[in-house]
Protein backbone atom coordinates (compact mmCIF):
# COMPACT_ATOMS: atom_id res chain seq x y z
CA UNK A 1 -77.61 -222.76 12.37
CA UNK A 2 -78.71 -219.33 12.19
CA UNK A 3 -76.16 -215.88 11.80
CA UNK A 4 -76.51 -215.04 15.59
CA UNK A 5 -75.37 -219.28 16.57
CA UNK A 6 -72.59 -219.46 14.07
CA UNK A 7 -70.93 -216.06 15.85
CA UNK A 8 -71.95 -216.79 19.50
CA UNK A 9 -70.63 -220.32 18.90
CA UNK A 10 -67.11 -218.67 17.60
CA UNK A 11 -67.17 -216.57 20.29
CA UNK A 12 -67.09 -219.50 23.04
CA UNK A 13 -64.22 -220.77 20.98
CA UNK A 14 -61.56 -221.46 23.93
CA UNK A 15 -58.56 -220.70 21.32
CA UNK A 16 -60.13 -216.95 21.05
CA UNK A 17 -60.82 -216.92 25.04
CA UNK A 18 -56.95 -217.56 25.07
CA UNK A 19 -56.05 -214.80 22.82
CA UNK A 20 -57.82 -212.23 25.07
CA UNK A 21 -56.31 -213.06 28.01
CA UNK A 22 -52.53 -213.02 26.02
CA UNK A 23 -53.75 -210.21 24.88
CA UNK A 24 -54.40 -208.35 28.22
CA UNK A 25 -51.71 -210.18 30.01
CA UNK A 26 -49.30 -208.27 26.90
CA UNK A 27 -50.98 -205.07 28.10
CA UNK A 28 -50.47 -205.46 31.68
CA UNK A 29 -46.49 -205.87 31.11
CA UNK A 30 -46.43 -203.49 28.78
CA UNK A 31 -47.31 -201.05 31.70
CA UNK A 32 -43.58 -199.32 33.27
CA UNK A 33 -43.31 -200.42 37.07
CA UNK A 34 -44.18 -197.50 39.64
CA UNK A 35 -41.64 -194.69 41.07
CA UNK A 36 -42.00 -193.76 44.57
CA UNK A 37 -42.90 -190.94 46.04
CA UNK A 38 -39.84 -189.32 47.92
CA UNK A 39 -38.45 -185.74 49.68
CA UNK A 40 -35.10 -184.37 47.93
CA UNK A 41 -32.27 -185.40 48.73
CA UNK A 42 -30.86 -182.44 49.47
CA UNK A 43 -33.88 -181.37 51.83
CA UNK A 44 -34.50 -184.74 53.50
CA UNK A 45 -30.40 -184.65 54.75
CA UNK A 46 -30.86 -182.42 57.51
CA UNK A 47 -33.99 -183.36 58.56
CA UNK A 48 -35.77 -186.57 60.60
CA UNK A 49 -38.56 -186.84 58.20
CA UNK A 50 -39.62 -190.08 55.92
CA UNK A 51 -37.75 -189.90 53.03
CA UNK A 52 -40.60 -192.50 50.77
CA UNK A 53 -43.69 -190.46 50.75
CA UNK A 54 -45.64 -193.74 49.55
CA UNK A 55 -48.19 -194.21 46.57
CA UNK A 56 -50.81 -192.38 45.76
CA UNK A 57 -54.31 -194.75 45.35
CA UNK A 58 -54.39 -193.78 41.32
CA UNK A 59 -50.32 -195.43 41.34
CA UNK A 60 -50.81 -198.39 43.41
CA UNK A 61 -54.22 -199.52 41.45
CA UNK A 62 -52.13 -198.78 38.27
CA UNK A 63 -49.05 -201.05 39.15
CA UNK A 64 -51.21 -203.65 40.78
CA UNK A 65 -52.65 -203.77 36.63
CA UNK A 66 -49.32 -205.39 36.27
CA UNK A 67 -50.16 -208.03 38.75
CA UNK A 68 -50.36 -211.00 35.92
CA UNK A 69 -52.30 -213.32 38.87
CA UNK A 70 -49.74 -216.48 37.89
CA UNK A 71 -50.98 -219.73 38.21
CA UNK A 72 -48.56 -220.79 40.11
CA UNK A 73 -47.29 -217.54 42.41
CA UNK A 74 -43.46 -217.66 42.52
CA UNK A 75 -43.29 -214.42 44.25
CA UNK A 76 -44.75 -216.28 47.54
CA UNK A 77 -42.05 -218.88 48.09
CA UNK A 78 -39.96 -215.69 48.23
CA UNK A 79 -42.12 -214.57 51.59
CA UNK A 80 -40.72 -215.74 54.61
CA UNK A 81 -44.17 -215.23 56.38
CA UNK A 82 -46.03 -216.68 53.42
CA UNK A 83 -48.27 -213.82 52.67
CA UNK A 84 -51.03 -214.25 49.67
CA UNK A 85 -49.46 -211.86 47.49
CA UNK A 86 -51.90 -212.20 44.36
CA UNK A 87 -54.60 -211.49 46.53
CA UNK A 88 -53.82 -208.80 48.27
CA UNK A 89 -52.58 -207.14 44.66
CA UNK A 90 -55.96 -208.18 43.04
CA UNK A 91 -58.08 -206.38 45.92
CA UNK A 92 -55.96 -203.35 45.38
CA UNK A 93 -56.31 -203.64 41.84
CA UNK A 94 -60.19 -203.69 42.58
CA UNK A 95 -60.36 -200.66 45.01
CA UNK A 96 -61.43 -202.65 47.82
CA UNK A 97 -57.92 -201.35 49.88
CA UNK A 98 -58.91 -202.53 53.16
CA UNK A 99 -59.28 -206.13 52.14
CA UNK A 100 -55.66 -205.94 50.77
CA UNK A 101 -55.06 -205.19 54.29
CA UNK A 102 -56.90 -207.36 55.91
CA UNK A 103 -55.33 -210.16 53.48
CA UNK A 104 -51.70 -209.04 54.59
CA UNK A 105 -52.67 -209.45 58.06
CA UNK A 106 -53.52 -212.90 57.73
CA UNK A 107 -50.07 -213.99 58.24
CA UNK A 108 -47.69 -210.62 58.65
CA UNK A 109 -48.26 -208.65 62.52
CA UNK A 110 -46.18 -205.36 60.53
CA UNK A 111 -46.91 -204.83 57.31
CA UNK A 112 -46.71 -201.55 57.64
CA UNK A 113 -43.23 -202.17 58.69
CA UNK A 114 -42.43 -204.73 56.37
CA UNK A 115 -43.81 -202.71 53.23
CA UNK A 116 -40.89 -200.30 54.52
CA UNK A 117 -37.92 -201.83 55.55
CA UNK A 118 -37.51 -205.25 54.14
CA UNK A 119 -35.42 -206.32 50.98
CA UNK A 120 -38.34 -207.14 48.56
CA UNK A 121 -35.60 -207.29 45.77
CA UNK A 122 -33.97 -209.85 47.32
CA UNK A 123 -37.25 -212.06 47.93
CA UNK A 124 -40.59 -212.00 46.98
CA UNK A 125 -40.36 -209.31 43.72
CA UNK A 126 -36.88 -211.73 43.08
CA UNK A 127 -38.95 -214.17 42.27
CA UNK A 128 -41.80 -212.41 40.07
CA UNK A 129 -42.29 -213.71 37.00
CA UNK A 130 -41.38 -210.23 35.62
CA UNK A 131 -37.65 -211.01 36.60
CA UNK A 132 -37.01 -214.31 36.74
CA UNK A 133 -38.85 -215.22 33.09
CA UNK A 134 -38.70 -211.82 31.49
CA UNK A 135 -36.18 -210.05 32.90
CA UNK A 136 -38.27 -206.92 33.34
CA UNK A 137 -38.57 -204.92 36.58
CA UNK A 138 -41.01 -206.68 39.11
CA UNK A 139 -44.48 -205.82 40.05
CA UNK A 140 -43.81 -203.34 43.36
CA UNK A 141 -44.60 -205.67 46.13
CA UNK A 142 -43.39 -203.75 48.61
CA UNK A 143 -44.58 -200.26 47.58
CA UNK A 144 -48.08 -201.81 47.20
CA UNK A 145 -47.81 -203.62 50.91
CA UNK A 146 -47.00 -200.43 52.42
CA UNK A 147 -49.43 -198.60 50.46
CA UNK A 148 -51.80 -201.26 51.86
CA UNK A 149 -51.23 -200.71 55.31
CA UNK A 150 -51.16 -197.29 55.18
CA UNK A 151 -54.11 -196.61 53.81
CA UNK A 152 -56.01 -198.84 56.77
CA UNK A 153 -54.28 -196.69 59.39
CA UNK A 154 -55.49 -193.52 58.05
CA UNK A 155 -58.84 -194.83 57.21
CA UNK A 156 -59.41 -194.74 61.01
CA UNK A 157 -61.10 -197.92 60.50
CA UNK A 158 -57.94 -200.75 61.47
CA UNK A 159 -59.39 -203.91 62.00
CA UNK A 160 -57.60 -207.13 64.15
CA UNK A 161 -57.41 -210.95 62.85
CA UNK A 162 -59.98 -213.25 63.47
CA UNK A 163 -58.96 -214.18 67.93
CA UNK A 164 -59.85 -218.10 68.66
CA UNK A 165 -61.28 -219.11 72.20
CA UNK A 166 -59.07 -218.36 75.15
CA UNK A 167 -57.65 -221.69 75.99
CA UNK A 168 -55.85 -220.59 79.17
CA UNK A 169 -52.11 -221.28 78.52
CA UNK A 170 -49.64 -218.43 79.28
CA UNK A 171 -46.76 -218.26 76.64
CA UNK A 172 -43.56 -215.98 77.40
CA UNK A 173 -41.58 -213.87 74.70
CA UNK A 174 -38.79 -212.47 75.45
CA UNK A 175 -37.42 -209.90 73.07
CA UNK A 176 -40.14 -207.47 71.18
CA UNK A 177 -38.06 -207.42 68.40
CA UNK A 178 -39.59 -208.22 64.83
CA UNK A 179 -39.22 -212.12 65.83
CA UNK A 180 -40.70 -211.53 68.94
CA UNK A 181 -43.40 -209.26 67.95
CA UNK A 182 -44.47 -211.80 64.95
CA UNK A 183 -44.38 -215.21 67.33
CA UNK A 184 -46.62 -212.64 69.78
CA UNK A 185 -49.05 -211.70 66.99
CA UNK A 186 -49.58 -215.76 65.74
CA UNK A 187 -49.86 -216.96 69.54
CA UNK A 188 -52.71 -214.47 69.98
CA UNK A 189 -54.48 -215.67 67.22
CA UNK A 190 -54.65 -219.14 68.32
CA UNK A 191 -56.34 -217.90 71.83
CA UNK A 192 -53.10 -218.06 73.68
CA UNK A 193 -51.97 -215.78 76.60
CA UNK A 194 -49.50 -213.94 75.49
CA UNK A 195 -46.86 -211.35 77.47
CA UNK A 196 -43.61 -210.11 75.55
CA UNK A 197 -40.87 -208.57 78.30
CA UNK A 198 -38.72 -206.16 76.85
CA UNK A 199 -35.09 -205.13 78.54
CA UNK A 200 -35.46 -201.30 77.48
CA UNK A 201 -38.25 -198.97 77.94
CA UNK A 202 -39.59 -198.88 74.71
CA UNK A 203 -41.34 -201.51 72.76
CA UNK A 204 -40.16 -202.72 69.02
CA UNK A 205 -36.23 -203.91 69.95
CA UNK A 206 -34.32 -203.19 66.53
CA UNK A 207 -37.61 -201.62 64.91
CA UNK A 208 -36.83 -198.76 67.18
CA UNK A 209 -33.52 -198.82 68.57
CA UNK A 210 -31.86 -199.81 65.32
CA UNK A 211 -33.75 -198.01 62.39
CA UNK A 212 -33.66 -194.38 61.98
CA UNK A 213 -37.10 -192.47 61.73
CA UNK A 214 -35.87 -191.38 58.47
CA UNK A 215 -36.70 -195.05 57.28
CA UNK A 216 -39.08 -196.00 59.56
CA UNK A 217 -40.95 -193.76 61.86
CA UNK A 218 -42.08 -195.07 65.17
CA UNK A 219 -45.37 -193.92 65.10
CA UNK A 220 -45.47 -196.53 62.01
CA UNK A 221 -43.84 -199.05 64.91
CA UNK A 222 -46.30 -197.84 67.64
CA UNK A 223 -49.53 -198.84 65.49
CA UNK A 224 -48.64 -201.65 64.65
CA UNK A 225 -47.79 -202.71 68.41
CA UNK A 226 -51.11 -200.96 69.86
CA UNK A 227 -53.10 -203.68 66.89
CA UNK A 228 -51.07 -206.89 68.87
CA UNK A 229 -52.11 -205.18 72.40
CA UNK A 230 -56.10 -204.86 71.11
CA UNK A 231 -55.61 -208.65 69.86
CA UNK A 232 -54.59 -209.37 73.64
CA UNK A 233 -50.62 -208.98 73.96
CA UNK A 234 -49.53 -207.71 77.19
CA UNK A 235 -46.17 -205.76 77.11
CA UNK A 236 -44.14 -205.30 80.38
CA UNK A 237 -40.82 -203.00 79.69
CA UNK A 238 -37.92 -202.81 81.65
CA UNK A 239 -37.37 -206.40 82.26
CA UNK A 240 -34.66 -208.25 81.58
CA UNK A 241 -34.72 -212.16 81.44
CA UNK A 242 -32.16 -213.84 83.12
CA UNK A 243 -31.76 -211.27 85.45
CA UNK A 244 -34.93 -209.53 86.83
CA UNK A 245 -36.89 -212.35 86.47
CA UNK A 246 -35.53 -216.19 85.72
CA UNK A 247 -35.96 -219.00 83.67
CA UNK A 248 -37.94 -220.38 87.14
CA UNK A 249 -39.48 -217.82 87.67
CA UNK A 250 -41.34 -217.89 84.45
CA UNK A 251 -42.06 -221.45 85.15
CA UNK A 252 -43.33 -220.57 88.67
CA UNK A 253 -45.77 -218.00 87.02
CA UNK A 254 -47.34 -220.30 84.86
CA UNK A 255 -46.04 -220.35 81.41
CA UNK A 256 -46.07 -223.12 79.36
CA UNK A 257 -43.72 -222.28 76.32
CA UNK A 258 -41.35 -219.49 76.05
CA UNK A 259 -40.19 -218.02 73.00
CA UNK A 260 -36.67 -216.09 73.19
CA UNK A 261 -36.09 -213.61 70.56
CA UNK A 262 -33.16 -211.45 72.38
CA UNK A 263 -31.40 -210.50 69.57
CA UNK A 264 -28.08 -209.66 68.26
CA UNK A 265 -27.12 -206.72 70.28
CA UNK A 266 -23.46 -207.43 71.05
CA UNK A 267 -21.33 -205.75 68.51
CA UNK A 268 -18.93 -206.60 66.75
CA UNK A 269 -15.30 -204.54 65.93
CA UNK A 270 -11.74 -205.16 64.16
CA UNK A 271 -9.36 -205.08 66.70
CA UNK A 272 -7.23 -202.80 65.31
CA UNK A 273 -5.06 -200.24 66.51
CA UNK A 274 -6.67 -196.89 67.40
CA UNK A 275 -10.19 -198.76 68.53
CA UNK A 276 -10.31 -197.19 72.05
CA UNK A 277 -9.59 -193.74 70.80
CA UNK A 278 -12.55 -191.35 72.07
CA UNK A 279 -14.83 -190.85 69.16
CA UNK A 280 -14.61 -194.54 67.69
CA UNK A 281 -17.80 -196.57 68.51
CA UNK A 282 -19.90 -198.92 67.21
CA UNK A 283 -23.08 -198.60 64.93
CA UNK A 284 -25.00 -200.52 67.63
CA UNK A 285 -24.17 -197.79 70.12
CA UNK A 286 -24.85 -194.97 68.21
CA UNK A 287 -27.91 -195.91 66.77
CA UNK A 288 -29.39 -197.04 69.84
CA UNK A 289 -28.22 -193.49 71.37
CA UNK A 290 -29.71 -191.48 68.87
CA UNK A 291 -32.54 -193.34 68.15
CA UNK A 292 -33.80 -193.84 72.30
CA UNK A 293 -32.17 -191.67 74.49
CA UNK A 294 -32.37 -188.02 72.45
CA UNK A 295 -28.69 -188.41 72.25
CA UNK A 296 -28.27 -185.91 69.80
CA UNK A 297 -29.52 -182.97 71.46
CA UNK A 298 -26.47 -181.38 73.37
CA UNK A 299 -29.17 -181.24 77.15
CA UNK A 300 -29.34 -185.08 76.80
CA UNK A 301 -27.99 -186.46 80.16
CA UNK A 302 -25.74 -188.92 77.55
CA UNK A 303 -25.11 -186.87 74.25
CA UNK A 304 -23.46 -188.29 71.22
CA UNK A 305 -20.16 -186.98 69.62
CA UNK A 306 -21.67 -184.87 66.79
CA UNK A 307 -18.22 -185.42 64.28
CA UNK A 308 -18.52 -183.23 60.85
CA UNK A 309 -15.84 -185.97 59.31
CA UNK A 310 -17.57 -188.77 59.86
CA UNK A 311 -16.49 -192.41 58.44
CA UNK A 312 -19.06 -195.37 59.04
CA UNK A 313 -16.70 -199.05 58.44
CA UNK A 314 -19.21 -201.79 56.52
CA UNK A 315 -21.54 -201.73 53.71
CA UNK A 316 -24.86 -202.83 54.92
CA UNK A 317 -28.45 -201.49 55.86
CA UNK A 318 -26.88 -200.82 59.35
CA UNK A 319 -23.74 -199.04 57.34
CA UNK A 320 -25.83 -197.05 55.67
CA UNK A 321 -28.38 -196.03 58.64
CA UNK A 322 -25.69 -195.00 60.14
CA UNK A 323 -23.99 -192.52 57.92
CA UNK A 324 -27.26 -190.93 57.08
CA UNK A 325 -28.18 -190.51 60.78
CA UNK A 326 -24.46 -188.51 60.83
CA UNK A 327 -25.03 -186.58 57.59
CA UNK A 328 -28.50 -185.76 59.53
CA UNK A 329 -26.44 -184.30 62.55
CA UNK A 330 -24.62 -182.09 60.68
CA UNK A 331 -21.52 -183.86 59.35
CA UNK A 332 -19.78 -182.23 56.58
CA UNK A 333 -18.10 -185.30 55.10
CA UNK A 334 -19.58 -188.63 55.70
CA UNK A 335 -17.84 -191.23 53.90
CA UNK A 336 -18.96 -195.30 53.99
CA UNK A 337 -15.83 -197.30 53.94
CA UNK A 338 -15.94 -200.25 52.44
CA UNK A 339 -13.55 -203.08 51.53
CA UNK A 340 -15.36 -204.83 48.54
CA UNK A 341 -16.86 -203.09 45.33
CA UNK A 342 -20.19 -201.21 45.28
CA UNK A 343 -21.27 -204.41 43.67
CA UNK A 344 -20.57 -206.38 46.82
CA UNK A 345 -22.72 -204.39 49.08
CA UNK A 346 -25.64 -206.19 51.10
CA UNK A 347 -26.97 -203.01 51.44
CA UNK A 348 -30.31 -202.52 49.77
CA UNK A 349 -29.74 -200.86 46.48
CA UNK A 350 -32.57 -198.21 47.56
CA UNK A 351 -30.49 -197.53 50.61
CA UNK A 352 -27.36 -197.11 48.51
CA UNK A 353 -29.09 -194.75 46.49
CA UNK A 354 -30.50 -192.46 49.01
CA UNK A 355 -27.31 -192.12 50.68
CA UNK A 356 -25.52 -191.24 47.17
CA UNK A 357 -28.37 -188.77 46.91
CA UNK A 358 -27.53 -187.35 50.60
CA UNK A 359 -24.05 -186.25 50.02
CA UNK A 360 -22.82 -189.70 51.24
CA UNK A 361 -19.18 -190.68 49.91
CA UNK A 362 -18.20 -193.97 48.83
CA UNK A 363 -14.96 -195.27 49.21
CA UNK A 364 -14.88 -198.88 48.19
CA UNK A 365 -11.85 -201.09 48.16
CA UNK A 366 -10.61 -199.37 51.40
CA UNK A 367 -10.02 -201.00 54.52
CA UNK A 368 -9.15 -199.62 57.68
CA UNK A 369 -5.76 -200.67 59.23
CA UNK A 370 -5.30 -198.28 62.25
CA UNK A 371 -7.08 -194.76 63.59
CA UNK A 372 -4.97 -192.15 64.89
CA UNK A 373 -5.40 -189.66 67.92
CA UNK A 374 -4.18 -186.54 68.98
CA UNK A 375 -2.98 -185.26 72.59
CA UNK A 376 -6.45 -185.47 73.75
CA UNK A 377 -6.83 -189.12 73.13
CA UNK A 378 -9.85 -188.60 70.38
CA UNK A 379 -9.41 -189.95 66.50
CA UNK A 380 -8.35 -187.53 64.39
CA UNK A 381 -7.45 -189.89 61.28
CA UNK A 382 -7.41 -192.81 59.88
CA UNK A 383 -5.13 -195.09 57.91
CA UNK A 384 -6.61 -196.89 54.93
CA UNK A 385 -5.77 -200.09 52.72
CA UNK A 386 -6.24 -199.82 49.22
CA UNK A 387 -7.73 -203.12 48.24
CA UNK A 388 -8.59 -205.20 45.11
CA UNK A 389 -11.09 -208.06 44.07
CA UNK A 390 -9.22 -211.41 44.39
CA UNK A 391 -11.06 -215.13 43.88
CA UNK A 392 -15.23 -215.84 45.05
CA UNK A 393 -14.88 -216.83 49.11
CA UNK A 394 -17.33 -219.28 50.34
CA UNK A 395 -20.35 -217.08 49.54
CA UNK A 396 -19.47 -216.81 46.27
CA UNK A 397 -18.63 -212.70 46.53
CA UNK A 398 -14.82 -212.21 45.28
CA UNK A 399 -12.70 -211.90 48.54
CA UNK A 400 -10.48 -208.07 48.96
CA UNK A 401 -6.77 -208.41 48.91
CA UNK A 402 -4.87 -205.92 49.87
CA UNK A 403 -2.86 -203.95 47.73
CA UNK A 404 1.05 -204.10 48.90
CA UNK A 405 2.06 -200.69 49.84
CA UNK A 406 -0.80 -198.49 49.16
CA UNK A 407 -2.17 -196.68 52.37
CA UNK A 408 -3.58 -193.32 52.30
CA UNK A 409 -4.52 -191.53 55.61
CA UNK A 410 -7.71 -190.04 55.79
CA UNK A 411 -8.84 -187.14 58.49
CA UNK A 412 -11.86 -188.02 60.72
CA UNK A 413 -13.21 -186.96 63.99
CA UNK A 414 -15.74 -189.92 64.36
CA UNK A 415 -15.59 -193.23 63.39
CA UNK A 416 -18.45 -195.77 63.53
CA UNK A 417 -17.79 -199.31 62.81
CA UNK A 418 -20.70 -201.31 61.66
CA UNK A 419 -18.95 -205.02 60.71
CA UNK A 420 -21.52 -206.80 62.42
CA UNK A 421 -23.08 -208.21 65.89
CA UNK A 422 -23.18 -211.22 67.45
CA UNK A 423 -25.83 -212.99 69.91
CA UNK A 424 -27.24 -211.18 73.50
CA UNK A 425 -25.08 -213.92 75.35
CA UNK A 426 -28.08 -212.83 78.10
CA UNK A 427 -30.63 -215.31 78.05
CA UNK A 428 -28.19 -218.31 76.35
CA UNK A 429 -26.12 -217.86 79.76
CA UNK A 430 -29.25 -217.43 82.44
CA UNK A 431 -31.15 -220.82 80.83
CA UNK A 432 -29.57 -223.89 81.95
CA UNK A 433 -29.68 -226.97 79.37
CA UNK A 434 -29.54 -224.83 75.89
CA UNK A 435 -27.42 -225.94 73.04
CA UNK A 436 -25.12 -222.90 72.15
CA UNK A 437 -23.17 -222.57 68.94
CA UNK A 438 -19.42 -221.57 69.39
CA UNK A 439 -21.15 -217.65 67.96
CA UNK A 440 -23.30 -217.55 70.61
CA UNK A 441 -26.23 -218.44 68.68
CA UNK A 442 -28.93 -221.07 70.54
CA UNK A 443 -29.34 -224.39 68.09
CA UNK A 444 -32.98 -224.69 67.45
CA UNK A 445 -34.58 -227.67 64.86
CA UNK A 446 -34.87 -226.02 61.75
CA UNK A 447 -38.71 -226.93 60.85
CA UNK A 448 -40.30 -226.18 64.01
CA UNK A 449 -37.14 -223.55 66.08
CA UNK A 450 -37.41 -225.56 69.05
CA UNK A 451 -34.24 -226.01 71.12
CA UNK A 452 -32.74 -228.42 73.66
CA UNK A 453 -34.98 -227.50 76.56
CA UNK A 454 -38.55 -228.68 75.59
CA UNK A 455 -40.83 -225.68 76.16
CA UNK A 456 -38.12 -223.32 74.98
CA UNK A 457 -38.05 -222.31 71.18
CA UNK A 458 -36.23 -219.55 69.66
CA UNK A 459 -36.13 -216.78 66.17
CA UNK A 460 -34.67 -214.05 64.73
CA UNK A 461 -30.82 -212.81 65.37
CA UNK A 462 -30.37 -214.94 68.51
CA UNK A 463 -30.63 -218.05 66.07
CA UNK A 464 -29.56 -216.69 62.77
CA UNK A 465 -26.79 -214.08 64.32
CA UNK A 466 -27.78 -211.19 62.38
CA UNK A 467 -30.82 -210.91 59.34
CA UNK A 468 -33.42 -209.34 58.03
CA UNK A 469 -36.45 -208.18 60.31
CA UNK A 470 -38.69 -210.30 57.62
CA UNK A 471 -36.62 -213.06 57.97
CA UNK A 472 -36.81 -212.92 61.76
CA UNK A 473 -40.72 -212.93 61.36
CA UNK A 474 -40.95 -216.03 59.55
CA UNK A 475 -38.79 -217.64 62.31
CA UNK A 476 -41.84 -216.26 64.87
CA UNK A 477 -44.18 -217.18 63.08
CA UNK A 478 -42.82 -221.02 62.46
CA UNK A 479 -42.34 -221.20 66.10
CA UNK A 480 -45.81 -220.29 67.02
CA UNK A 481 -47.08 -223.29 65.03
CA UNK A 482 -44.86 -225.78 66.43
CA UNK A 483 -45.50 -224.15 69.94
CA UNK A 484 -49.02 -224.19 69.21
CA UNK A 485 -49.37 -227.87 67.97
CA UNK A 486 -47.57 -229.22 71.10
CA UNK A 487 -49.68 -227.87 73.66
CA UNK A 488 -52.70 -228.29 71.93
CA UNK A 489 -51.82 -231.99 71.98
């Protein structure tokens, strides 16, 4: 064997093959996870504009280096809507941006939307290897999804999935709410004809009624909806189910399968004393005032109380929306009130810290027992229990008792309470034959979301009572394959 076989034959070795990819795979982790991009705090507080600028294409093809391309992708099972998370990291890794995109789109109608608003820590980067072997901060998912996105939308060159043949079935969605919007999306793809009715005049149900531009501008919301109208979704506003049109009448029309993804709009309060006081209302309301109907400017035919002491009751996403929206309007002091630790918030940590960054006060361990009014019949304070961390409750977070005795009082001239919502009771009440939980909720099968009346599934907040817009996309796009596989029968 000659010099040049004995080094080309070490060289195949698969031991030394081995070492070079522990090698680079050492490299890659070695490499610190990404910051984002974002306005001061101070600036961004008085102002509607995005507060995450996004990644530059130099940082997201640096932190997609990190990407270690696992065997066996852990990070997926965290995706509700399954999307090929390797792949899409590898292409931006490569350069080649737009097939990141056009990987994303495979099974995710908003990831534009989704690269912005939903809890990656809590799913897909929960379970990267980088955290759940090494304990190390996760490869970005998110920032690299929305980098993804973004970057096809200002390419001006936005492509649509693959459409199959028109096979002539109408399918009804009511709600176009991330649910609804998702199940719309997957039905189009499989050559369905799809129309989503919306109650309000604008399209995107929570996307725009519930999250401040701050977080996620509508024009994000709006491009995403225009790519479902060029894949054939038709949109008709203004209509509410169960009472402009009816469960016959949709059957009368033609539709073969209707989807119902109403929503959790009814919200919920404390029922304590001082509720009704003028300047007490919930986060639903607010948001939904601000947000729609230019309730902030003081021409609006319905303005908002504009309070400068502003308390918002809860501690998650919708908490926190809320008392940056007010610290936005020009409150003063805007204080979250919260009756567990910091700890115990189900607030996303990112949303935590841009409030703290805002001027937004925490006060944890407080619970509110009673507002106060004056002459006029409008809050002026509230009374607050001072609470501590007893024993774990069912989901295992340590349940507030109160403190005996210890009740400060507090002044405030709006109070929002965000503790929750519960079910549209809408379309649950207008559609004879569904199976209703005791909350409201409709009781769908759990692998395909079909409920009691055969051609009727359901996803999102009308099921779950209140979740993540992510979460309510996986339920739309489950449905749409069960929907899809009975018909096509």
């Amino acid at each position: 064997m000659t010099q040049q076989e004995i080094i080309a034959a070490r060289r195949a070795e698969p031991w030394r093959e081995e070492l070079r990819k522990a090698k680079k795979a050492k490299e890659r982790m070695d490499l610190p996870r990404v910051k984002m991009n974002e306005l001061d705090g101070e600036y961004r507080s008085h102002n509607q504009e995005e507060v995450n600028l996004g990644l530059t294409k130099e940082q997201a093809m640096l932190e997609a280096q990190r990407c270690l391309d696992c065997a066996n992708p852990t990070c997926m099972t965290g995706c509700p809507v399954s999307i090929n998370i390797p792949t899409f990291i590898k292409y931006i890794e490569k350069g080649d941006i737009l097939a990141a995109a056009d990987t994303l789109k495979e099974t995710s109608a908003l990831p534009a939307v989704c690269g912005r608003v939903c809890p990656q820590e809590k799913q897909c980067e929960k379970q990267c290897i980088y955290t759940a072997k090494f304990g190390k901060e996760a490869v970005a998912i998110g920032y690299l999804e929305r980098f993804a996105a973004d970057y096809e939308r200002e390419s001006g060159t936005v492509s649509i999935p693959v459409i199959e043949k028109k096979n002539g079935m109408k399918i009804a969605v009511i709600g176009s709410g991330p649910a609804g919007l998702s199940f719309a999306g997957e039905m189009a793809k499989k050559g369905f004809d799809v129309t989503v009715f919306e109650a309000l005049h604008e399209i995107g149900g929570v996307l725009k009624y519930g999250i401040p531009e701050f977080r996620l501008p509508n024009k994000i919301v709006d491009v995403e909806i225009d790519g479902l109208r060029k894949m054939g979704v038709t949109f008709i506003t203004n209509c509410i189910v169960g009472k402009t049109i009816s469960y016959g009448d949709l059957h009368a029309d033609g539709y073969k399968g209707i989807f119902v993804a109403s929503g959790a709009g009814l919200p919920n309060f404390m029922n304590i004393p001082g509720e009704n006081l003028v300047g007490v209302m919930s986060s639903n309301e607010y948001l939904t005032r601000v947000n729609l109907m230019d309730a902030a400017n003081p021409e609006s035919d319905t303005p908002v109380l504009i309070g400068k002491k502003v308390a918002v009751i809860g501690g998650g996403n919708t908490a926190m929306d809320s008392v940056r929206t007010a610290r936005r309007l020009g409150a003063e002091r805007a204080m979250i009130v919260y009756r567990r630790s910091e700890g115990e918030m189900p607030a996303r940590l990112e949303e935590v810290k841009h409030a703290k960054e805002e001027g937004v006060e925490f006060l944890t361990l407080h619970n509110p027992v009673e507002y106060l009014g004056d002459e006029r019949g409008r809050v002026k304070q509230m009374r607050l229990q001072k609470m501590e961390l007893g024993e774990p409750d069912a989901s295992g977070r340590r349940s507030p008792v109160p403190i005996s005795g210890v009740i400060e009082t507090i002044d405030v001239d709006e109070v929002i309470v965000s503790v929750g919502v519960s079910p549209n009771p809408l379309v649950p009440r207008a559609f004879d034959g569904l199976e209703v939980t005791r909350r409201g909720t409709i009781v769908v099968s759990e692998d395909s979301m079909r409920s009691a009346l055969p051609d009727v599934y359901a996803g999102g907040d009308i099921v779950r009572g209140g979740a993540t817009v992510i979460l309510a996309m996986g339920d739309g796009r489950k449905a749409a394959a069960a929907m899809a596989e009975q018909l096509l029968k």
